[in-house]
Every structure is written in structure tokens, then in C-alpha cells.
PDB file of N, CA and C in Angstrom:
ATOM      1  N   UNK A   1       0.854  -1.172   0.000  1.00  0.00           N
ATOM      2  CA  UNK A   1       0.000   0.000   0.000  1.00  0.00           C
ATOM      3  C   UNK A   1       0.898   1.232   0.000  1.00  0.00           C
ATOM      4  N   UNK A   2       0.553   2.293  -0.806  1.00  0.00           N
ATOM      5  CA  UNK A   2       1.326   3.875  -1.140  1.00  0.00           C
ATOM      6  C   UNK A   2       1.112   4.365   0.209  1.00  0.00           C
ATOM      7  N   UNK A   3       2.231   5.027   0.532  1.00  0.00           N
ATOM      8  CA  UNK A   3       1.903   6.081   1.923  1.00  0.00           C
ATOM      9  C   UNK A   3       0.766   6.868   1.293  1.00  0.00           C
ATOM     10  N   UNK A   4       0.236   7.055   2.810  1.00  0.00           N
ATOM     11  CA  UNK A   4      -1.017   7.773   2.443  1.00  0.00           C
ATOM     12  C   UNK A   4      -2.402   8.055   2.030  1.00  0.00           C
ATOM     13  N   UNK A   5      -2.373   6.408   1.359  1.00  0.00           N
ATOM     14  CA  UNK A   5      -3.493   5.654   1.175  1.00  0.00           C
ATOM     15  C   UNK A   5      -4.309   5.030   2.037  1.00  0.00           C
ATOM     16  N   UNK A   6      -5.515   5.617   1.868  1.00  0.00           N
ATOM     17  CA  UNK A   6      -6.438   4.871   2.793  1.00  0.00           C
ATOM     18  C   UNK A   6      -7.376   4.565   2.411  1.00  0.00           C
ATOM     19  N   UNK A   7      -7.712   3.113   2.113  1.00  0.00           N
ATOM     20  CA  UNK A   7      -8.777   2.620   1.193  1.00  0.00           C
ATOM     21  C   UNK A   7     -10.087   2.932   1.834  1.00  0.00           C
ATOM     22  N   UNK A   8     -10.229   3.275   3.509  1.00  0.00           N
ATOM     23  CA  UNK A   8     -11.388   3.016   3.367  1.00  0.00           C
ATOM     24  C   UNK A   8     -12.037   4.742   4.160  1.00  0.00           C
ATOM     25  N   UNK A   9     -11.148   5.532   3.743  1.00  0.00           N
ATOM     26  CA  UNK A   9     -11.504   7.117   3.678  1.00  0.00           C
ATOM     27  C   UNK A   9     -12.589   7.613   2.464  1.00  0.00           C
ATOM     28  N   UNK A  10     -13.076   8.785   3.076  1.00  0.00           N
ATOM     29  CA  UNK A  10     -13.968   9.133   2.163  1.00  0.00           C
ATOM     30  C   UNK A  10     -13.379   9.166   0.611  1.00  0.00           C
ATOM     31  N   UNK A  11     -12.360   9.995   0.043  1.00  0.00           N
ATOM     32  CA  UNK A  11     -11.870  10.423  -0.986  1.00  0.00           C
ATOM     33  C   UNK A  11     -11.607   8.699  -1.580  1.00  0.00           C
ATOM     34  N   UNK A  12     -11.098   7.777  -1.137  1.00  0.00           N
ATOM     35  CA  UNK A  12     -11.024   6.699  -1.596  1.00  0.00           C
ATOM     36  C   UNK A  12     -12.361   5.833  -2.039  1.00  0.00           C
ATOM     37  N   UNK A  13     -13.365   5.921  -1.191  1.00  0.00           N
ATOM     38  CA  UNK A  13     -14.521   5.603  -1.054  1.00  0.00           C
ATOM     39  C   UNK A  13     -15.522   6.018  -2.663  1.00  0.00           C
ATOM     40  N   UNK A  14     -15.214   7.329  -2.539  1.00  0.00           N
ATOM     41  CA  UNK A  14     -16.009   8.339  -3.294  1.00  0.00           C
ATOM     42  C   UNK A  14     -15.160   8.032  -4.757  1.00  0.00           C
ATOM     43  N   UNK A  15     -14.128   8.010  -4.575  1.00  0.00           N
ATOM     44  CA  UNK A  15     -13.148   7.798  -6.012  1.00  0.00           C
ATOM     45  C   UNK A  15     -13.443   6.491  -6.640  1.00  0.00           C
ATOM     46  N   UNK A  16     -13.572   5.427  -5.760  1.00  0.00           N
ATOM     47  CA  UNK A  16     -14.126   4.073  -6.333  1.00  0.00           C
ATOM     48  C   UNK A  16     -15.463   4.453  -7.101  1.00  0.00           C
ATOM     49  N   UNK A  17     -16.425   5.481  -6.166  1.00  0.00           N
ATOM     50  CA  UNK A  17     -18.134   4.927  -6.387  1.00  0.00           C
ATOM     51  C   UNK A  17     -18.083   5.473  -7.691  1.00  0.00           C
ATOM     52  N   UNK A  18     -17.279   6.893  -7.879  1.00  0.00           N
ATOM     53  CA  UNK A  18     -17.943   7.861  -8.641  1.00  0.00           C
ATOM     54  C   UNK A  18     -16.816   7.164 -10.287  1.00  0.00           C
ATOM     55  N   UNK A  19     -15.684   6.609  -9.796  1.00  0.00           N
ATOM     56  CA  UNK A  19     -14.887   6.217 -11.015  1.00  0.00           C
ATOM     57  C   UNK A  19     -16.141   4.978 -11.857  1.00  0.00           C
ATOM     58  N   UNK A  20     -16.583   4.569 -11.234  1.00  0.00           N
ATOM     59  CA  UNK A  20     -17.486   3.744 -11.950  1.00  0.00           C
ATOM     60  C   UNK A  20     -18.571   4.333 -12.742  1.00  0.00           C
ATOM     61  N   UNK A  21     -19.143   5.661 -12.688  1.00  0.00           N
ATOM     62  CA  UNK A  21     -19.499   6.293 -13.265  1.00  0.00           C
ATOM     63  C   UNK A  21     -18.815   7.256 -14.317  1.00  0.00           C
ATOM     64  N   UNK A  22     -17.518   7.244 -13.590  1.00  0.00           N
ATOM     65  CA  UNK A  22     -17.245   8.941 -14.163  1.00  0.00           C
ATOM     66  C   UNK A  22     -16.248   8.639 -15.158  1.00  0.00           C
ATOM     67  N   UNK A  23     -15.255   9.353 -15.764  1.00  0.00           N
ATOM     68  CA  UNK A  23     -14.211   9.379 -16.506  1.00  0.00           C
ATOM     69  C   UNK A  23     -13.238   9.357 -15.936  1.00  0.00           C
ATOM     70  N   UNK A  24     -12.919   8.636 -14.677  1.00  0.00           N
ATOM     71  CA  UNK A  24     -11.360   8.485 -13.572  1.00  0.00           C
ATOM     72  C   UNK A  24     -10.168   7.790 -14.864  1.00  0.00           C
ATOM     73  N   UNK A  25     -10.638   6.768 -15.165  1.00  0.00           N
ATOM     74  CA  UNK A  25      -9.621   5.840 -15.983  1.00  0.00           C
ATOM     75  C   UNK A  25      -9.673   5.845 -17.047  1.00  0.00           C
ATOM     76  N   UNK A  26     -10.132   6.257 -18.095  1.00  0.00           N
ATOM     77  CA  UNK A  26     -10.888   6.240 -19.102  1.00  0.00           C
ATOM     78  C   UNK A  26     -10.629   7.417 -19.804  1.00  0.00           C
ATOM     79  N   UNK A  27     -10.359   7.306 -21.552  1.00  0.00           N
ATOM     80  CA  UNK A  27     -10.635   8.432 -22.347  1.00  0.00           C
ATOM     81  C   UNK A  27     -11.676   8.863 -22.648  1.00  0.00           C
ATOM     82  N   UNK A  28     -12.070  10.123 -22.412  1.00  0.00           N
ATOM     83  CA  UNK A  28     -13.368  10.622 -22.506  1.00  0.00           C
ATOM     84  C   UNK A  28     -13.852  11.968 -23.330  1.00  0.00           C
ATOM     85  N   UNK A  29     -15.004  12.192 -23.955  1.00  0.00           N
ATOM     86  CA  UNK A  29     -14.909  13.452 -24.591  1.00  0.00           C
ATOM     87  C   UNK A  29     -13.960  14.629 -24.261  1.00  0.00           C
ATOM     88  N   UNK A  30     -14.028  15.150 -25.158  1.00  0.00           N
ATOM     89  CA  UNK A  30     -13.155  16.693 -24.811  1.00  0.00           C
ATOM     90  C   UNK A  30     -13.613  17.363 -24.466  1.00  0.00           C
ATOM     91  N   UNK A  31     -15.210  17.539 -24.217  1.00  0.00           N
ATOM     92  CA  UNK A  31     -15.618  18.614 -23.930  1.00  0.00           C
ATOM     93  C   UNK A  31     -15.764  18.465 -22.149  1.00  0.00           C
ATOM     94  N   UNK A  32     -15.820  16.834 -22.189  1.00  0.00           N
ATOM     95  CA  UNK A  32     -15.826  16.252 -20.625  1.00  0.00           C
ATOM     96  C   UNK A  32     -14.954  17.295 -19.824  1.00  0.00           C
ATOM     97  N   UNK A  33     -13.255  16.508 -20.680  1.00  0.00           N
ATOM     98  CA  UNK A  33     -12.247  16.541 -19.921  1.00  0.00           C
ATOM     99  C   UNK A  33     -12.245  17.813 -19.658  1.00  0.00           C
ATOM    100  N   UNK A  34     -12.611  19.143 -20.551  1.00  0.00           N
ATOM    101  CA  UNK A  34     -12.489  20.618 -20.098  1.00  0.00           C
ATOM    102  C   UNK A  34     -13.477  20.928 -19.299  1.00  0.00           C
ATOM    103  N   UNK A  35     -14.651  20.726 -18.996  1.00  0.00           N
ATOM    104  CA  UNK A  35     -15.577  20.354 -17.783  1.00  0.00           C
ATOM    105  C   UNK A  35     -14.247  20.102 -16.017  1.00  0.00           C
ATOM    106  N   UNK A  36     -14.601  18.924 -16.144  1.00  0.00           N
ATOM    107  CA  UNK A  36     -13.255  18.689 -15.212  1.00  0.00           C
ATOM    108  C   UNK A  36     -12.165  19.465 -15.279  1.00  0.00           C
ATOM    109  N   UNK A  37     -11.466  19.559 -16.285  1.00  0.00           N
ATOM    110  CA  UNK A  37     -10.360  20.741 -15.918  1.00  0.00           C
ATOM    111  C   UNK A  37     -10.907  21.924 -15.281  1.00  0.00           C
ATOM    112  N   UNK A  38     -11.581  22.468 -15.664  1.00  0.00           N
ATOM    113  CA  UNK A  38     -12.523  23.726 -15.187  1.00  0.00           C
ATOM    114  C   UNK A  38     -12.944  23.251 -13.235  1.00  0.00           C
ATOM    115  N   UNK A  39     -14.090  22.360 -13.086  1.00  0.00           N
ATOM    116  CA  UNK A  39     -14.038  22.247 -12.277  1.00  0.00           C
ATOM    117  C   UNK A  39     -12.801  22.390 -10.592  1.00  0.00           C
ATOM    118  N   UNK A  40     -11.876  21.131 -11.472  1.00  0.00           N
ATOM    119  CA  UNK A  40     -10.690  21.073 -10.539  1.00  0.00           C
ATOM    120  C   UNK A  40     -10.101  22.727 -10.237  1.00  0.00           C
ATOM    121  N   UNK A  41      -9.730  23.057 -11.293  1.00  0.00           N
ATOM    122  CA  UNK A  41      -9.355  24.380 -10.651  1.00  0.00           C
ATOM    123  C   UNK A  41     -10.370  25.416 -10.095  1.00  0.00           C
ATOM    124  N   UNK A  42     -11.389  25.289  -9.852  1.00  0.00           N
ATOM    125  CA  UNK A  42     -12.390  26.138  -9.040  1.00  0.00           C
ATOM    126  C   UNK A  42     -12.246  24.709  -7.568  1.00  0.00           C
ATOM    127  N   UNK A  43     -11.987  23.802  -7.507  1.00  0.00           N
ATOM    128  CA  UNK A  43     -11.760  23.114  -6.285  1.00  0.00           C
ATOM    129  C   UNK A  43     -10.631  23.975  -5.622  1.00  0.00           C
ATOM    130  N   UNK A  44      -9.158  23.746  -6.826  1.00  0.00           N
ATOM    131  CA  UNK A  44      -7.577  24.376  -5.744  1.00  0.00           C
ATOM    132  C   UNK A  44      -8.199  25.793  -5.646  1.00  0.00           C
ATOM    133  N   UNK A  45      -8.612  26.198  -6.464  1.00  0.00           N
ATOM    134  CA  UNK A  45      -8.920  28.276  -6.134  1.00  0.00           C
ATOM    135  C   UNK A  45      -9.359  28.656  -4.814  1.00  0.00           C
ATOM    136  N   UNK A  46     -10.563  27.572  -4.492  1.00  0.00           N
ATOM    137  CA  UNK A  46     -10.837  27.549  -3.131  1.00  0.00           C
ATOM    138  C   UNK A  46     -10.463  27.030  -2.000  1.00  0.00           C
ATOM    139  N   UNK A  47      -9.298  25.981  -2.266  1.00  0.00           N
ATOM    140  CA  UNK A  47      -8.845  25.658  -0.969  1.00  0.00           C
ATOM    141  C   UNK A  47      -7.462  26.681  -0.658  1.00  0.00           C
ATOM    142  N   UNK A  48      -7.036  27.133  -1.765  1.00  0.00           N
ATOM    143  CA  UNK A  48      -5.999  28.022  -2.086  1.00  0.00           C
ATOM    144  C   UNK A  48      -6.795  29.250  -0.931  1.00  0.00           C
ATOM    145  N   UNK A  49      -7.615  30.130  -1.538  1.00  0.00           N
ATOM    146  CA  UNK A  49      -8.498  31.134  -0.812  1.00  0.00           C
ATOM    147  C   UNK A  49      -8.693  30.738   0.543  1.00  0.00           C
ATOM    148  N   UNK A  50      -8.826  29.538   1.654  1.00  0.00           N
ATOM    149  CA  UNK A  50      -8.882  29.314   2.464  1.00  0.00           C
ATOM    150  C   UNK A  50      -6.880  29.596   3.233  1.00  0.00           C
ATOM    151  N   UNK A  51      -6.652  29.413   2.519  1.00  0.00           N
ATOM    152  CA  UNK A  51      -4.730  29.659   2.915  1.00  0.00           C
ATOM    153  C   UNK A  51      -4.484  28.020   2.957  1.00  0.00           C
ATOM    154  N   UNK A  52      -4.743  27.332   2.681  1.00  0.00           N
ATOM    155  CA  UNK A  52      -4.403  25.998   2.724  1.00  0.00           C
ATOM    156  C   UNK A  52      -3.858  25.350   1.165  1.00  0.00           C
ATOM    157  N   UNK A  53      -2.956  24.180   1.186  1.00  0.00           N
ATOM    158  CA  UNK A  53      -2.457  23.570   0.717  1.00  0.00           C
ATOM    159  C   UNK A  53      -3.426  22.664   0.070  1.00  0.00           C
ATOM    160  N   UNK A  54      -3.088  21.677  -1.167  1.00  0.00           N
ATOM    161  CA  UNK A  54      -3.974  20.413  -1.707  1.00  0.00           C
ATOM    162  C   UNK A  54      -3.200  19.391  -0.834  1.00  0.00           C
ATOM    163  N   UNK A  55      -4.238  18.770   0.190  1.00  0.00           N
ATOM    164  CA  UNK A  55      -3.735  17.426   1.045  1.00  0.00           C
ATOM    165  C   UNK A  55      -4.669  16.332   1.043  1.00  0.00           C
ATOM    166  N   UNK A  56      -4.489  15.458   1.186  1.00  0.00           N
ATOM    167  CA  UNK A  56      -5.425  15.107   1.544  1.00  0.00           C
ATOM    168  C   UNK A  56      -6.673  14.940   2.745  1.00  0.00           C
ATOM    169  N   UNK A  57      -6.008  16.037   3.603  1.00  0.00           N
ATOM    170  CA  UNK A  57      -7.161  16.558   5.065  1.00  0.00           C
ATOM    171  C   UNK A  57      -7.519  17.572   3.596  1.00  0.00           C
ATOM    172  N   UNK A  58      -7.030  18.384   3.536  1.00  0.00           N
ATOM    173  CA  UNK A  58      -7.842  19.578   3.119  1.00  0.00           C
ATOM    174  C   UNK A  58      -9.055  19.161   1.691  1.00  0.00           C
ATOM    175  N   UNK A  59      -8.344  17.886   0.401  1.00  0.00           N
ATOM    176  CA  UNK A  59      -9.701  17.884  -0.232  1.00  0.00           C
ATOM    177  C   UNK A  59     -10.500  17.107   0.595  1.00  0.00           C
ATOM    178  N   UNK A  60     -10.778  16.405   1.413  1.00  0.00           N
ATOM    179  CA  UNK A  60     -11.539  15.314   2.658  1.00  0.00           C
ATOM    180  C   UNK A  60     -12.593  16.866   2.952  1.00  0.00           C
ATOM    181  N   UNK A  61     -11.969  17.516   3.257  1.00  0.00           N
ATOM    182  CA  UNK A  61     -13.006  18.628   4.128  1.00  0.00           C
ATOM    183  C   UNK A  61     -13.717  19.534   3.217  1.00  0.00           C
ATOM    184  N   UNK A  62     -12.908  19.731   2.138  1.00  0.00           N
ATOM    185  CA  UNK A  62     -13.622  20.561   0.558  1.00  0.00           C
ATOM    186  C   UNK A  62     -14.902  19.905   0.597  1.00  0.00           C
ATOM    187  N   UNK A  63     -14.642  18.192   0.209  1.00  0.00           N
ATOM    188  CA  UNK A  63     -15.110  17.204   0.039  1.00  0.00           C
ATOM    189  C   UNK A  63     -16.527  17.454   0.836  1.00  0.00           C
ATOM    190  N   UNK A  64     -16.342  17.055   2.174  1.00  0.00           N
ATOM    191  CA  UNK A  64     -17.432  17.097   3.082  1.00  0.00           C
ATOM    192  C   UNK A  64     -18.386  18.472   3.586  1.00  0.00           C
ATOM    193  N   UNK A  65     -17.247  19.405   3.113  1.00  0.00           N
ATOM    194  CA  UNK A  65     -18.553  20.361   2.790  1.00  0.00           C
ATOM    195  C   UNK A  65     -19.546  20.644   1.591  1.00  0.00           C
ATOM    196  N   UNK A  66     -19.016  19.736   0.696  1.00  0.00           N
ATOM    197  CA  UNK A  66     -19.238  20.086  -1.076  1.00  0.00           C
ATOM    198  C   UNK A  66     -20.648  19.236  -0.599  1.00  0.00           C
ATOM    199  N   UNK A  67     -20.138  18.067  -0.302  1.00  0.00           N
ATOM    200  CA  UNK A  67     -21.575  16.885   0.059  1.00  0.00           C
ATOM    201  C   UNK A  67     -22.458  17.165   0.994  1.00  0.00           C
ATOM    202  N   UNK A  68     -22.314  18.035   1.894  1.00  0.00           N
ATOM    203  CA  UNK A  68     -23.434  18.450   3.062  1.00  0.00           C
ATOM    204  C   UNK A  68     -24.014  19.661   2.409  1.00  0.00           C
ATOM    205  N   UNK A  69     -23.581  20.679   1.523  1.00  0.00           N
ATOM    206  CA  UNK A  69     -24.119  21.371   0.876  1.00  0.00           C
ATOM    207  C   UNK A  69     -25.399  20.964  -0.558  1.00  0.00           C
ATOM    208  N   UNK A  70     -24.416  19.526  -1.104  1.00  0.00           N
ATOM    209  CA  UNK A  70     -25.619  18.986  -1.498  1.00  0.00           C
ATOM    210  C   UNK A  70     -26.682  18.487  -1.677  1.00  0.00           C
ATOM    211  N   UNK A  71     -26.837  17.561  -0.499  1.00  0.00           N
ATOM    212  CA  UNK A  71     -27.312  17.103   0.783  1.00  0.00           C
ATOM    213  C   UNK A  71     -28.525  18.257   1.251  1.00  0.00           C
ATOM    214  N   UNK A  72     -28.005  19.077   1.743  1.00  0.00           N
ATOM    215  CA  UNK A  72     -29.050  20.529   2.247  1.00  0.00           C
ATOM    216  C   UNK A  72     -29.723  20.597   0.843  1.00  0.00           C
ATOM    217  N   UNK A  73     -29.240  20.670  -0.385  1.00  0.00           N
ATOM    218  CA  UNK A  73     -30.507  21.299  -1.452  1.00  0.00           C
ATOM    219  C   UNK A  73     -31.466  20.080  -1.889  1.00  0.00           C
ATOM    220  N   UNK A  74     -31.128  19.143  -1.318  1.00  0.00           N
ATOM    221  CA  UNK A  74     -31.591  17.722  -1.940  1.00  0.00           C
ATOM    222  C   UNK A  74     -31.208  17.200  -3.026  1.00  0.00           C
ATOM    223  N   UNK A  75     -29.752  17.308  -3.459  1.00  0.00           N
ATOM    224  CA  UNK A  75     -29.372  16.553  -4.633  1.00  0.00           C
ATOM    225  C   UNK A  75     -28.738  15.153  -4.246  1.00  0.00           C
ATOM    226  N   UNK A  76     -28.809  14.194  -4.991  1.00  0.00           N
ATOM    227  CA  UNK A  76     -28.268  12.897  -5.024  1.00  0.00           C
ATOM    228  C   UNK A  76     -27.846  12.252  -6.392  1.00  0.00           C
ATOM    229  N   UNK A  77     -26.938  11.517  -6.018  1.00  0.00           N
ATOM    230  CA  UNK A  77     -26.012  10.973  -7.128  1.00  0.00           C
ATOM    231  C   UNK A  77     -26.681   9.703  -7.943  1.00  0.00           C
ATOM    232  N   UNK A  78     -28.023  10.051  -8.113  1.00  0.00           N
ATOM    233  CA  UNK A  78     -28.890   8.549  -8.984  1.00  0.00           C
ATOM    234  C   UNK A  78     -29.076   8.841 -10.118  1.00  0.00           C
ATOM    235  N   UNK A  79     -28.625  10.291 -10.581  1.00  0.00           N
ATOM    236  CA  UNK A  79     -29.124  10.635 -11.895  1.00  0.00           C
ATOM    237  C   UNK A  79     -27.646   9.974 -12.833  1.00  0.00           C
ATOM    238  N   UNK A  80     -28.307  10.095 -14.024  1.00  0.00           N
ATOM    239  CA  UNK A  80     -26.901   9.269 -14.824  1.00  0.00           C
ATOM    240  C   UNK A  80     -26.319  10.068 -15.961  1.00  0.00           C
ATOM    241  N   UNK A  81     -26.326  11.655 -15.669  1.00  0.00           N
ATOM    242  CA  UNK A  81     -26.364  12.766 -16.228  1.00  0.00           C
ATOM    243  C   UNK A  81     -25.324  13.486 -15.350  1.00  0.00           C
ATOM    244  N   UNK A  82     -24.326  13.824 -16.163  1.00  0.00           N
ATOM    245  CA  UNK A  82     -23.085  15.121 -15.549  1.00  0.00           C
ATOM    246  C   UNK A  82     -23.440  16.397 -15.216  1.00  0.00           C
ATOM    247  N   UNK A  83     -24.383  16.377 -13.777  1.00  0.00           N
ATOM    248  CA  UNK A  83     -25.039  17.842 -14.071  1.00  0.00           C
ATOM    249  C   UNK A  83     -23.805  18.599 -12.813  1.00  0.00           C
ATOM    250  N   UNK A  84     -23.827  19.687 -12.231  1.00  0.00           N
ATOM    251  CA  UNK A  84     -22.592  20.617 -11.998  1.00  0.00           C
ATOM    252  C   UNK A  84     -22.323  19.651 -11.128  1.00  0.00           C
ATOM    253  N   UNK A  85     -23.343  19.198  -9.908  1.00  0.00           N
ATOM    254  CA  UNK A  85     -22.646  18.392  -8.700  1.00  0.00           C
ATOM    255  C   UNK A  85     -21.440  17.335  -9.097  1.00  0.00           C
ATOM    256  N   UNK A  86     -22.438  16.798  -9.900  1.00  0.00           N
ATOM    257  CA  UNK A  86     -21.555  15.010 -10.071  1.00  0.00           C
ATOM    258  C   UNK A  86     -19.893  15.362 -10.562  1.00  0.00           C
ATOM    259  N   UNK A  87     -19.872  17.129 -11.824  1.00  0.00           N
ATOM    260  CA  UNK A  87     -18.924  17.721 -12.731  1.00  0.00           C
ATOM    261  C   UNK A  87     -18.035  17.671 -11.062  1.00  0.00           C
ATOM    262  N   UNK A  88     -18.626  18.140  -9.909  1.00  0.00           N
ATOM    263  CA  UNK A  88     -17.576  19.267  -9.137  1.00  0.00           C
ATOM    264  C   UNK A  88     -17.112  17.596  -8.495  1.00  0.00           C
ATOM    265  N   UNK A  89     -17.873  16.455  -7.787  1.00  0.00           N
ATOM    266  CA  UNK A  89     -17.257  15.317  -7.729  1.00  0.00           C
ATOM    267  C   UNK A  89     -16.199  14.504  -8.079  1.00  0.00           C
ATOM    268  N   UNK A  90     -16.540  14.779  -9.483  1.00  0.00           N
ATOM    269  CA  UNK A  90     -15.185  13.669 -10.337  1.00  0.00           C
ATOM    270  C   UNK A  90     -14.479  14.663 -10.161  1.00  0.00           C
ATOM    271  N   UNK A  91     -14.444  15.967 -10.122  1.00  0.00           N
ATOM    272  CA  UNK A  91     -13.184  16.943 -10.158  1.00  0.00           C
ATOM    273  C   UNK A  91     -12.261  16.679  -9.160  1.00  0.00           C
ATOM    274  N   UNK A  92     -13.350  16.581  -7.897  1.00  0.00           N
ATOM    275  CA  UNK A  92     -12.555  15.901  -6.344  1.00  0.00           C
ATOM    276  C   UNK A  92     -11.972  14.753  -6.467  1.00  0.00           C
ATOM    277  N   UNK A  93     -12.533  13.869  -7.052  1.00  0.00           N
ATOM    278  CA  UNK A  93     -11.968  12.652  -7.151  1.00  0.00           C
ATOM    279  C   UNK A  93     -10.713  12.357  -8.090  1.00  0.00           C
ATOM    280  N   UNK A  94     -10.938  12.958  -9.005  1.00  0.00           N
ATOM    281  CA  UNK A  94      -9.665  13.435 -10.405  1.00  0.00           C
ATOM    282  C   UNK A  94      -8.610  13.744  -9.715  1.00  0.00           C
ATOM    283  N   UNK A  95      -8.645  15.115  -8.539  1.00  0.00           N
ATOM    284  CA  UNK A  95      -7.201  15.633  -7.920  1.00  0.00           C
ATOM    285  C   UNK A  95      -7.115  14.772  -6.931  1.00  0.00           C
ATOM    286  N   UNK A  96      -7.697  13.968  -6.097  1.00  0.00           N
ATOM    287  CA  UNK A  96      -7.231  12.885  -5.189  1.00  0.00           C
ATOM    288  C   UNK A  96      -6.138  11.926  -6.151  1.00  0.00           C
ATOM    289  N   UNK A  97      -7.020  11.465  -7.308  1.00  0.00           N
ATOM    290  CA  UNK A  97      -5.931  10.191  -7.939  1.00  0.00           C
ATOM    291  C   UNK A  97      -5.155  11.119  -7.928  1.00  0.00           C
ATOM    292  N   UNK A  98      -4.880  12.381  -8.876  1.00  0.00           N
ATOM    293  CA  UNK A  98      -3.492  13.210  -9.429  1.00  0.00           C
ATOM    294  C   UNK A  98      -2.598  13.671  -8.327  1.00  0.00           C
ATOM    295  N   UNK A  99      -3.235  13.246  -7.022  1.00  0.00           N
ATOM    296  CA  UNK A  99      -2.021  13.807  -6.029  1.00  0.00           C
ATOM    297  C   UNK A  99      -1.593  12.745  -5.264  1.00  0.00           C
ATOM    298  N   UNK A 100      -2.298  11.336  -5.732  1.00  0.00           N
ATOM    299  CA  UNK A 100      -1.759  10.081  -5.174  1.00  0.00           C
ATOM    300  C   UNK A 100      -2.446   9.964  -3.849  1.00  0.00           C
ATOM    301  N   UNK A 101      -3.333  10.848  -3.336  1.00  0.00           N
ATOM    302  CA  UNK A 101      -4.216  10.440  -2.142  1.00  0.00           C
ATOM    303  C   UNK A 101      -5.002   9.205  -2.311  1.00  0.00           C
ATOM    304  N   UNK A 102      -5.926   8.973  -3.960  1.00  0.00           N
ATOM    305  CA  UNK A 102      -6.129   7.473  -4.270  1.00  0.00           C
ATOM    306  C   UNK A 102      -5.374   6.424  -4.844  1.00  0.00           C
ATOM    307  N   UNK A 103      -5.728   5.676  -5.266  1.00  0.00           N
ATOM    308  CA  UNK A 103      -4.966   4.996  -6.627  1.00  0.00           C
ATOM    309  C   UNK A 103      -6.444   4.974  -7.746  1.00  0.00           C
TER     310      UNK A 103
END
């Protein structure tokens, strides 16, 4: 196991559920991948704006506020459509693999 890895943390958790949906491993449209690019950097902009570093405490807590915020409006992950939530998700999950917090 990679330092740092923790299979059974949220970001690991969430990276499994949502890679099965999402474009984690996989070549995917272009218009996807600039979706996600876009996203991810409105993830670092804001943890950046907080004065914090990309760690894995800090996307865990992005993370858990991103989901209790979604949570409060009543959105859930059953739809099978990339609408902004699921976009800002794989984004989280995208910079977890890219910083080696998943595999």
C-alpha cells in the first residue's frame, strides 16, 4: 500500500463509487475533460483562498462540505447525467488520484 493511502476514507470511497461512473480511468470526450479541468481548478482556487495547501485533510473537508451542501438542497447521485454536482465530484476525485491520495 502507497503512503497515504487509505482505502477506506472518504476520498477513496467516493473515487471508487464515482470512477465507476465517471471518466477516472478512461478516455473521454473533450468537452468532458475541459468540464473537469474547469471544475478542478475552481476546487484548488478555493482551498488556495482558504490559505491551505492540496492534502489530503484539506480535499476530505472541501469534500465534506461540497456533500453536506448537497445534501441541504436535496441533490443525489442517482441521476446518470453530468449535471454541476456530479462535474464538481469527479473533479474531487480526479485531484485525489493526481495527487496520489487514491490509486
Amino acid at each position: 500500500m502507497i503512503r497515504g493511502f487509505f482505502a477506506d476514507g472518504p476520498l477513496a470511497r467516493l473515487s471508487l463509487e464515482f470512477g465507476l461512473f465517471g471518466p477516472l480511468n478512461t478516455a473521454t470526450a473533450p468537452w468532458l475533460i475541459a468540464e473537469l479541468d474547469q471544475h478542478a481548478a475552481a476546487v484548488r482556487d478555493s482551498i488556495a483562498a482558504e490559505g491551505a495547501q492540496i492534502t489530503r485533510r484539506s480535499l476530505t473537508s472541501y469534500l465534506r462540505g461540497f456533500m453536506d451542501g448537497c445534501r441541504e438542497r436535496g441533490w443525489h447521485s442517482s441521476s446518470a447525467d453530468y449535471d454541476w454536482e456530479t462535474l464538481r465530484v469527479l473533479a474531487v476525485c480526479r485531484l485525489a488520484k493526481e495527487y496520489g491520495f487514491v490509486r
